[in-house]
Protein backbone atom coordinates (compact mmCIF):
# COMPACT_ATOMS: atom_id res chain seq x y z
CA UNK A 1 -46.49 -28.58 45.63
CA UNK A 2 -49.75 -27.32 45.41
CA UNK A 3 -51.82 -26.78 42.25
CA UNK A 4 -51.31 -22.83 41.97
CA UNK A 5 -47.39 -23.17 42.26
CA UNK A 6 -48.06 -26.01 39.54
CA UNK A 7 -49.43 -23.53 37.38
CA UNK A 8 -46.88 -20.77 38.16
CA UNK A 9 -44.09 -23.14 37.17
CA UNK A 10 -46.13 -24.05 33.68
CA UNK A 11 -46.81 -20.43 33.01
CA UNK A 12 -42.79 -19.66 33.53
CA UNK A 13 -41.57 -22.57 31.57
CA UNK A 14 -43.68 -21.44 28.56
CA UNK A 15 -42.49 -18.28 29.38
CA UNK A 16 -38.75 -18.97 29.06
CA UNK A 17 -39.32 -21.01 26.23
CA UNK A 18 -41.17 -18.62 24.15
CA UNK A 19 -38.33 -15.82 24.68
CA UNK A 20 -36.01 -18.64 23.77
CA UNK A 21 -37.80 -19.67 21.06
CA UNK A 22 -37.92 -15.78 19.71
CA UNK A 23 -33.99 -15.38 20.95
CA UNK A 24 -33.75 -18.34 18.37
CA UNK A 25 -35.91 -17.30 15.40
CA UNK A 26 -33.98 -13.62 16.37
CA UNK A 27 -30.58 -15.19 15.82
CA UNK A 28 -31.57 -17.06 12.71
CA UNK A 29 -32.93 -13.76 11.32
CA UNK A 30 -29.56 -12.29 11.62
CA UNK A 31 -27.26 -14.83 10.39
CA UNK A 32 -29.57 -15.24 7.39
CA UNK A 33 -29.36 -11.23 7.10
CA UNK A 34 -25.61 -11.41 7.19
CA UNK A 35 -25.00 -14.02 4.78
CA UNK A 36 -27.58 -12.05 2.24
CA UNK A 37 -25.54 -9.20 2.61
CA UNK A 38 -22.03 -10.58 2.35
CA UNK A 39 -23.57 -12.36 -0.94
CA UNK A 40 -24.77 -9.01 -2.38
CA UNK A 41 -21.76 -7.15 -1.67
CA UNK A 42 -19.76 -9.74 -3.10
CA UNK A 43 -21.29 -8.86 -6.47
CA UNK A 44 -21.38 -5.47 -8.45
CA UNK A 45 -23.21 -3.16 -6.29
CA UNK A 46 -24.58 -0.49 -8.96
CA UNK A 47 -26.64 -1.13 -11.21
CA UNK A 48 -25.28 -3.57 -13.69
CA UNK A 49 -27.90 -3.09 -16.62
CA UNK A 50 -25.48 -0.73 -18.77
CA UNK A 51 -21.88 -2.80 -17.77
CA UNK A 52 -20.46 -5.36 -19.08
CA UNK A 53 -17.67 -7.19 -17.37
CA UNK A 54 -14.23 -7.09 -18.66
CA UNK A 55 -12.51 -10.20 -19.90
CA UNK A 56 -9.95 -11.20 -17.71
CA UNK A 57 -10.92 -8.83 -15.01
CA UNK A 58 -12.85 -8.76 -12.35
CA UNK A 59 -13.94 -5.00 -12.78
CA UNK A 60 -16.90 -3.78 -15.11
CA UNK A 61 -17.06 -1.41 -18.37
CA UNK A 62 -19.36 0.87 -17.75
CA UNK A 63 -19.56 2.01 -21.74
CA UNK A 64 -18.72 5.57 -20.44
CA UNK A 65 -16.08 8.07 -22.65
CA UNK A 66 -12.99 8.16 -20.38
CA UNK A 67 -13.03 10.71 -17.75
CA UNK A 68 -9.34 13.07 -17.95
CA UNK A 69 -8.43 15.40 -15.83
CA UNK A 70 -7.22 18.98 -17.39
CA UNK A 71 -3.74 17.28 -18.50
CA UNK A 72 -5.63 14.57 -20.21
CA UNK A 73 -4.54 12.04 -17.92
CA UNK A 74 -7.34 9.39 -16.83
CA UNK A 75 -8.22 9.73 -13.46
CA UNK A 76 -7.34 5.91 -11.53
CA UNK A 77 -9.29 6.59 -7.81
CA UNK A 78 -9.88 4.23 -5.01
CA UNK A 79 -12.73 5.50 -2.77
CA UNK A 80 -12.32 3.99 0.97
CA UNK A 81 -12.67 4.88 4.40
CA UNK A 82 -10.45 4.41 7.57
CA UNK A 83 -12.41 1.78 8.91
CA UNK A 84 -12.94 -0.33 6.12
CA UNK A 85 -10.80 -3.62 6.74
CA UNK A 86 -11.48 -4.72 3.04
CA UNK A 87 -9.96 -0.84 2.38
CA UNK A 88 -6.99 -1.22 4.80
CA UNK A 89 -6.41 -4.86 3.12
CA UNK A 90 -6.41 -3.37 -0.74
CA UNK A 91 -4.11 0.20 0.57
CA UNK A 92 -0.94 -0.20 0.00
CA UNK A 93 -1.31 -2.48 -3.52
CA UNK A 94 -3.66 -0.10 -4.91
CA UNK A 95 -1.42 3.15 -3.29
CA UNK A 96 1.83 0.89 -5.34
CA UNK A 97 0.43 2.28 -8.38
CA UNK A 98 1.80 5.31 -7.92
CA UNK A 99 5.81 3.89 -8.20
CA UNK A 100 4.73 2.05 -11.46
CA UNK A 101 5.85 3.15 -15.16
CA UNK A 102 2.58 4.56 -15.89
CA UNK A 103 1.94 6.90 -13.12
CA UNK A 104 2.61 9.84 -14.75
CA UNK A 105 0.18 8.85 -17.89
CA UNK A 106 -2.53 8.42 -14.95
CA UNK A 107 -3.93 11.04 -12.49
CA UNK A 108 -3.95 8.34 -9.27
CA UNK A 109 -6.05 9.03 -6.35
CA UNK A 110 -6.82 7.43 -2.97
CA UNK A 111 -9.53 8.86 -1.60
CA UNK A 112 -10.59 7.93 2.81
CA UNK A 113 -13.79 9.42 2.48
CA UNK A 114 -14.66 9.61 6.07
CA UNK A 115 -11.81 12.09 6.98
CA UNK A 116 -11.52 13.88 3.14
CA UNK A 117 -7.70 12.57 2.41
CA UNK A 118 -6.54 11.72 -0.79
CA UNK A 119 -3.45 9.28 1.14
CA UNK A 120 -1.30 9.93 -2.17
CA UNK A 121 -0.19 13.27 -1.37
CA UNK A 122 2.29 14.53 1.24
CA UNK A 123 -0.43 16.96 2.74
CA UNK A 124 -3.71 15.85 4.62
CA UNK A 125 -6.65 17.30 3.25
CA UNK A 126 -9.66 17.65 5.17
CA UNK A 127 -12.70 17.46 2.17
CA UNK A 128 -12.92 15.10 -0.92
CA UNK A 129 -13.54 17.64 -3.27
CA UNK A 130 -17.24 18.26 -4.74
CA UNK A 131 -15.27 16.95 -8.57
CA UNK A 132 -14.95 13.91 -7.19
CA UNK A 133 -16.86 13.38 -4.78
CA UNK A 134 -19.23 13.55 -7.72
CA UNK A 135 -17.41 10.69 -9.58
CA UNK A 136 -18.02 8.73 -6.33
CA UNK A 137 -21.52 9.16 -6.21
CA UNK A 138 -22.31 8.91 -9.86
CA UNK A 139 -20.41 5.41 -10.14
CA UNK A 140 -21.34 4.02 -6.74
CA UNK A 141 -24.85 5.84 -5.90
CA UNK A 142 -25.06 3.20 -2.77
CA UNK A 143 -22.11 4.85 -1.41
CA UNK A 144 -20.17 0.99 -0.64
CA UNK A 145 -16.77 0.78 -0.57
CA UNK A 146 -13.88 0.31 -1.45
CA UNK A 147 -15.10 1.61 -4.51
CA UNK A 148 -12.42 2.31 -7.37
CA UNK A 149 -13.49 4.05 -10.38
CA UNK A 150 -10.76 3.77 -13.16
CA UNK A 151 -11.36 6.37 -15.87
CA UNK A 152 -15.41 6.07 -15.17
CA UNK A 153 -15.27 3.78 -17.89
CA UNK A 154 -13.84 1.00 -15.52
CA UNK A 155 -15.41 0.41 -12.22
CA UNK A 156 -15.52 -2.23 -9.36
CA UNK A 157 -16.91 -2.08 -5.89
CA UNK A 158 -15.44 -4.31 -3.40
CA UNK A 159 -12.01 -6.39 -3.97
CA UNK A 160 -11.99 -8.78 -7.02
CA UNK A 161 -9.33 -11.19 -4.80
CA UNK A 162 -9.94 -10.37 -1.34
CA UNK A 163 -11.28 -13.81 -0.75
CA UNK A 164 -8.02 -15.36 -2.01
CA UNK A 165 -5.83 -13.06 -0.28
CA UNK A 166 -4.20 -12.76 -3.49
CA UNK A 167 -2.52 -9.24 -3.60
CA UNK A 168 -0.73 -10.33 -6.51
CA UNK A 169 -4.00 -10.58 -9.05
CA UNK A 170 -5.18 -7.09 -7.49
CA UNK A 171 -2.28 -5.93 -8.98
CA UNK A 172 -2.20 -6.95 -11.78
CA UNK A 173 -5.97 -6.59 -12.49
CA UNK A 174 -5.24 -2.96 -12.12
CA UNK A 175 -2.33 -2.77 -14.25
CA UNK A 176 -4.65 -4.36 -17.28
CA UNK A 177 -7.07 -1.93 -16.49
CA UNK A 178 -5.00 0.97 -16.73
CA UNK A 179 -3.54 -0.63 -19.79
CA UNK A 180 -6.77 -0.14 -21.42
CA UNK A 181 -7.20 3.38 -20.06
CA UNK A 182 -4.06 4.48 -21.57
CA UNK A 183 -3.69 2.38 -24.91
């Protein structure tokens, strides 16, 4: 080998290691982003100046009067989207509400914002209306989900027992909640 292909094979090595190096530092970066975000979305994500959290619950009081509709009846909504796997894993508990003693002290709503259904009735809408979309945004200005919004006085963004896979205290975290919204 002569000197110049010497230096060509330095100058490529360097080369390769450099965009390794910055593949690495690249990778790191995003891993380190992840776990920051899975951290932060773990807790509240609104601002938690003004709430307190609820003993024995995992959602927040937000200090708020209760929101009714026209019947008087608080309003219980889950705000999710179709392609929300943390939605699609809380569904059917939170949907279960409606089957429960209560339901007809409570004005239940399941609201897939992406497409505009409320999955509680037996028609498919096509637009969250602007009500409650409002309610959405005014609880949950960051827009994450699944958001649920109990009453505006009670509020939680992301699954209190997700991690657990524990159905079970989803339940019956909502069914103290509601107890408190209808006492």
């Amino acid at each position: 080998m002569d000197d110049k292909s010497v230096g060509q094979n330095i100058e490529k090595n360097i080369t390769e290691i450099k965009k390794s190096t910055l593949g690495f530092y690249l990778i790191a970066f995003i891993i380190v982003a992840v776990m920051i975000y899975f951290v932060v979305s773990d807790s509240w994500g609104g601002n938690q100046e003004n709430q307190i959290s609820v003993e024995g619950s995992t959602f927040y009081d937000t200090g708020n009067q209760i929101l009714v509709d026209n019947s008087g009846r608080p309003y219980v909504i889950l705000f999710s989207t179709t392609w929300c796997s943390h939605c699609q894993w809380i569904a059917d508990t939170f949907d279960s509400l409606a089957a429960e003693n209560f339901s007809s002290q409570i004005n239940l709503q399941h609201w897939e914002i992406d497409i505009g259904d409320n999955t509680l009735t037996s028609w498919t809408e096509t637009e969250v209306p602007q009500e409650i979309l409002n309610i959405y945004k005014k609880y949950n200005p960051e827009g994450s989900i699944p958001t649920f919004v109990f009453g505006g006085k009670y509020i939680r963004i992301g699954n209190g027992y997700e991690r657990q896979g524990d159905l079970n205290a989803e339940m019956n975290d909502f069914k103290l909640i509601i107890g408190k919204l209808i006492e």
